[in-house]
Protein backbone atom coordinates (compact mmCIF):
# COMPACT_ATOMS: atom_id res chain seq x y z
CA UNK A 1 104.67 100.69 103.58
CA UNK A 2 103.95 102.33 100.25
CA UNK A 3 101.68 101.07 97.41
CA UNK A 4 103.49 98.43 95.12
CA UNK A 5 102.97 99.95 91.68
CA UNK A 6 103.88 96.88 90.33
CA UNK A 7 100.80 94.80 91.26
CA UNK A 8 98.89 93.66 88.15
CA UNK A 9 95.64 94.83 90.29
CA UNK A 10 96.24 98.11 92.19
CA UNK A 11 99.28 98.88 90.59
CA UNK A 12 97.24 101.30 87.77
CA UNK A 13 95.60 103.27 90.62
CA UNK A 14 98.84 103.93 91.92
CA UNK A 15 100.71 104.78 88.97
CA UNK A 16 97.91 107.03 87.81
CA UNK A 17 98.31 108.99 91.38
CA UNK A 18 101.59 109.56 91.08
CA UNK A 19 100.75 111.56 87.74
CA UNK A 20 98.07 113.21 89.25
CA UNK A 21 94.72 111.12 87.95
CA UNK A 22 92.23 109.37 89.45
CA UNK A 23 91.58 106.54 87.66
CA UNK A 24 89.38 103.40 88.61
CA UNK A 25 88.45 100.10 87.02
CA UNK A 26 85.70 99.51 84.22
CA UNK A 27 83.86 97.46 82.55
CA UNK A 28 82.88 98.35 79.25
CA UNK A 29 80.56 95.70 78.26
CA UNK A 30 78.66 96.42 81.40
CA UNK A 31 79.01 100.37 81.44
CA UNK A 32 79.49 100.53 85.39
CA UNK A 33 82.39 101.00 87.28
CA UNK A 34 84.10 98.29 89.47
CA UNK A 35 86.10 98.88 92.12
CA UNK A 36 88.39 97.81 94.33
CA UNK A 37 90.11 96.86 90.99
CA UNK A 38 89.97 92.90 90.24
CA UNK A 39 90.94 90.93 87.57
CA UNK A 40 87.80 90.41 85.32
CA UNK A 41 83.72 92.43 85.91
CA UNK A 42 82.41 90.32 88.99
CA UNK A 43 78.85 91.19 87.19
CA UNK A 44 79.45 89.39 83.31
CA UNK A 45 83.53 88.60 83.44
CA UNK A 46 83.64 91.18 81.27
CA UNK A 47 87.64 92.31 80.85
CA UNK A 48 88.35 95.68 82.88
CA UNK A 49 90.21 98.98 81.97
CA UNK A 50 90.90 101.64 83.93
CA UNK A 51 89.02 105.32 83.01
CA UNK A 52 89.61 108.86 84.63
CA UNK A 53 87.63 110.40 86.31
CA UNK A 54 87.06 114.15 87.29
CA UNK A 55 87.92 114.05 90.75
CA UNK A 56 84.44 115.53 91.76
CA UNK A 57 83.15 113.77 94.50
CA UNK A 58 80.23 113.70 97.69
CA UNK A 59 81.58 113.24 101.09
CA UNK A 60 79.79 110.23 102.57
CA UNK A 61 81.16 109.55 105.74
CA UNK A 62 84.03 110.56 107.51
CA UNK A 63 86.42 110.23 110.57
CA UNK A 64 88.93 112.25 112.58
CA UNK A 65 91.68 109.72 113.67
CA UNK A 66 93.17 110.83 116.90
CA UNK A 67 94.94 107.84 118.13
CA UNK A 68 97.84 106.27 116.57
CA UNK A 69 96.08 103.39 114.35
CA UNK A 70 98.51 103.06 111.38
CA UNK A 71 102.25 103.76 112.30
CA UNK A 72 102.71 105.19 108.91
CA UNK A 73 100.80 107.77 109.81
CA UNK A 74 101.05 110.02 112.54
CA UNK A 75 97.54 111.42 113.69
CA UNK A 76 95.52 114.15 113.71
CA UNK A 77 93.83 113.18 110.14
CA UNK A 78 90.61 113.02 108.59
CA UNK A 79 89.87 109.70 107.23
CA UNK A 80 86.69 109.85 104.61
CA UNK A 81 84.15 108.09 102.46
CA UNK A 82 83.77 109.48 99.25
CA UNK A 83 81.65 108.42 96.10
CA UNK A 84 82.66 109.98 92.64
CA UNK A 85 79.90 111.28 90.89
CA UNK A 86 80.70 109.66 87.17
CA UNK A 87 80.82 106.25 89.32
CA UNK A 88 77.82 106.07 92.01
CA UNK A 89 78.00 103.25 93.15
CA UNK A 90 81.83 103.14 94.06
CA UNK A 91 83.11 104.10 97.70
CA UNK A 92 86.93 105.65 98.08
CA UNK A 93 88.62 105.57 101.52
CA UNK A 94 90.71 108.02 101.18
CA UNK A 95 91.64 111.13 103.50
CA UNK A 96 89.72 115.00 103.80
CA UNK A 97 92.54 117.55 103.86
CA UNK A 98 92.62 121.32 104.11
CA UNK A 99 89.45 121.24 106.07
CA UNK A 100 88.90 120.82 110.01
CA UNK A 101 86.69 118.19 111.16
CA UNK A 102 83.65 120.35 112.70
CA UNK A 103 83.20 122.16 108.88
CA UNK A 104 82.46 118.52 107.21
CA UNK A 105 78.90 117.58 106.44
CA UNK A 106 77.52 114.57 104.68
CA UNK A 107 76.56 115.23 101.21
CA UNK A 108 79.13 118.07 100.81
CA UNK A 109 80.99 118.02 97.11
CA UNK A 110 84.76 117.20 97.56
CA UNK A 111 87.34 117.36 94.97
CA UNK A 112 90.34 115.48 94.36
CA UNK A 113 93.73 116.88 94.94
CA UNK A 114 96.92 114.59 95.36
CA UNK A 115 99.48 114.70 98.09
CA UNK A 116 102.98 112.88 98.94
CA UNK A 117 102.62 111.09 102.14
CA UNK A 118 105.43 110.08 103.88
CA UNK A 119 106.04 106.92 105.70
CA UNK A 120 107.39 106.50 109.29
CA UNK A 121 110.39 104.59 107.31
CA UNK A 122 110.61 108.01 105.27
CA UNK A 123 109.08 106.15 102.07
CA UNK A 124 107.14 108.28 100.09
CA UNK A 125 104.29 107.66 97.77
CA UNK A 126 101.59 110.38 95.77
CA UNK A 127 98.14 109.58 96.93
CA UNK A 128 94.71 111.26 95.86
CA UNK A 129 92.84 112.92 98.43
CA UNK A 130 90.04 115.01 98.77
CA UNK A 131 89.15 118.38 99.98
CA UNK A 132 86.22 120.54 99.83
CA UNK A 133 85.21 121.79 96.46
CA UNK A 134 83.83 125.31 97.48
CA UNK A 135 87.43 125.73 98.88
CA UNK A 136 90.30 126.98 96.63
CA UNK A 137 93.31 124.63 97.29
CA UNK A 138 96.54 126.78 98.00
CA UNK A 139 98.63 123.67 98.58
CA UNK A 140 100.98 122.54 95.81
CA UNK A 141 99.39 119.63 93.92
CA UNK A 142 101.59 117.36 95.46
């Protein structure tokens, strides 16, 4: 199932992606981020817009999926918890690539990069993902 870039809510952070940006929800009168994306600040109701950010992250957590657990996609991956650094208090799910499992560390700087995944129904949809930021990316951007 891809994103639907027409939901009023998500649809930004989709549509962003797919023009490689990472962009997330905020509230100006507060001056913090809010995220997952919602429809007014949960903090003062404040109205949201969305801001880029630089894609530099820390790795928080992460996972090595091994079993089949979404049927859109097909394991080995590295599932990951990353916080941006203009946004601290924000978490991303999102997925560690160009990196093996045994090399991650909590703490480490990531860096966005974005990627076309591919559905099992051969749907496709640009996603940002992260990869170590020591280590030059010799993918395509997509």
């Amino acid at each position: 199932m891809t994103p639907d870039v027409s939901d009023p809510l998500a649809g930004p952070f989709w549509q962003a992606a797919a023009n490689s940006e990472l962009r997330i929800t905020w509230c100006e009168r507060c001056d913090r981020a809010v995220w997952y994306p919602r429809a007014e600040c949960p903090q003062c109701h404040g109205e949201l817009h969305w801001r880029a950010l630089s894609g530099d992250a820390t790795l928080l957590s992460w996972s090595e999926v091994m079993a089949p657990i979404n049927p859109d996609h097909a394991p080995p991956y590295i599932t990951g918890l990353v916080c941006p650094l203009e946004a601290p208090e924000v978490r991303l799910v999102t997925r560690i690539v160009d990196c093996e499992a045994d090399k991650l560390r909590c703490d480490m700087p990531v860096r966005v990069c974005f990627r076309t995944l591919q559905t099992r129904d051969d749907q496709s949809f640009t996603a940002p993902v992260f990869h170590l930021a020591e280590q030059e990316n010799t993918r395509s951007p997509r």
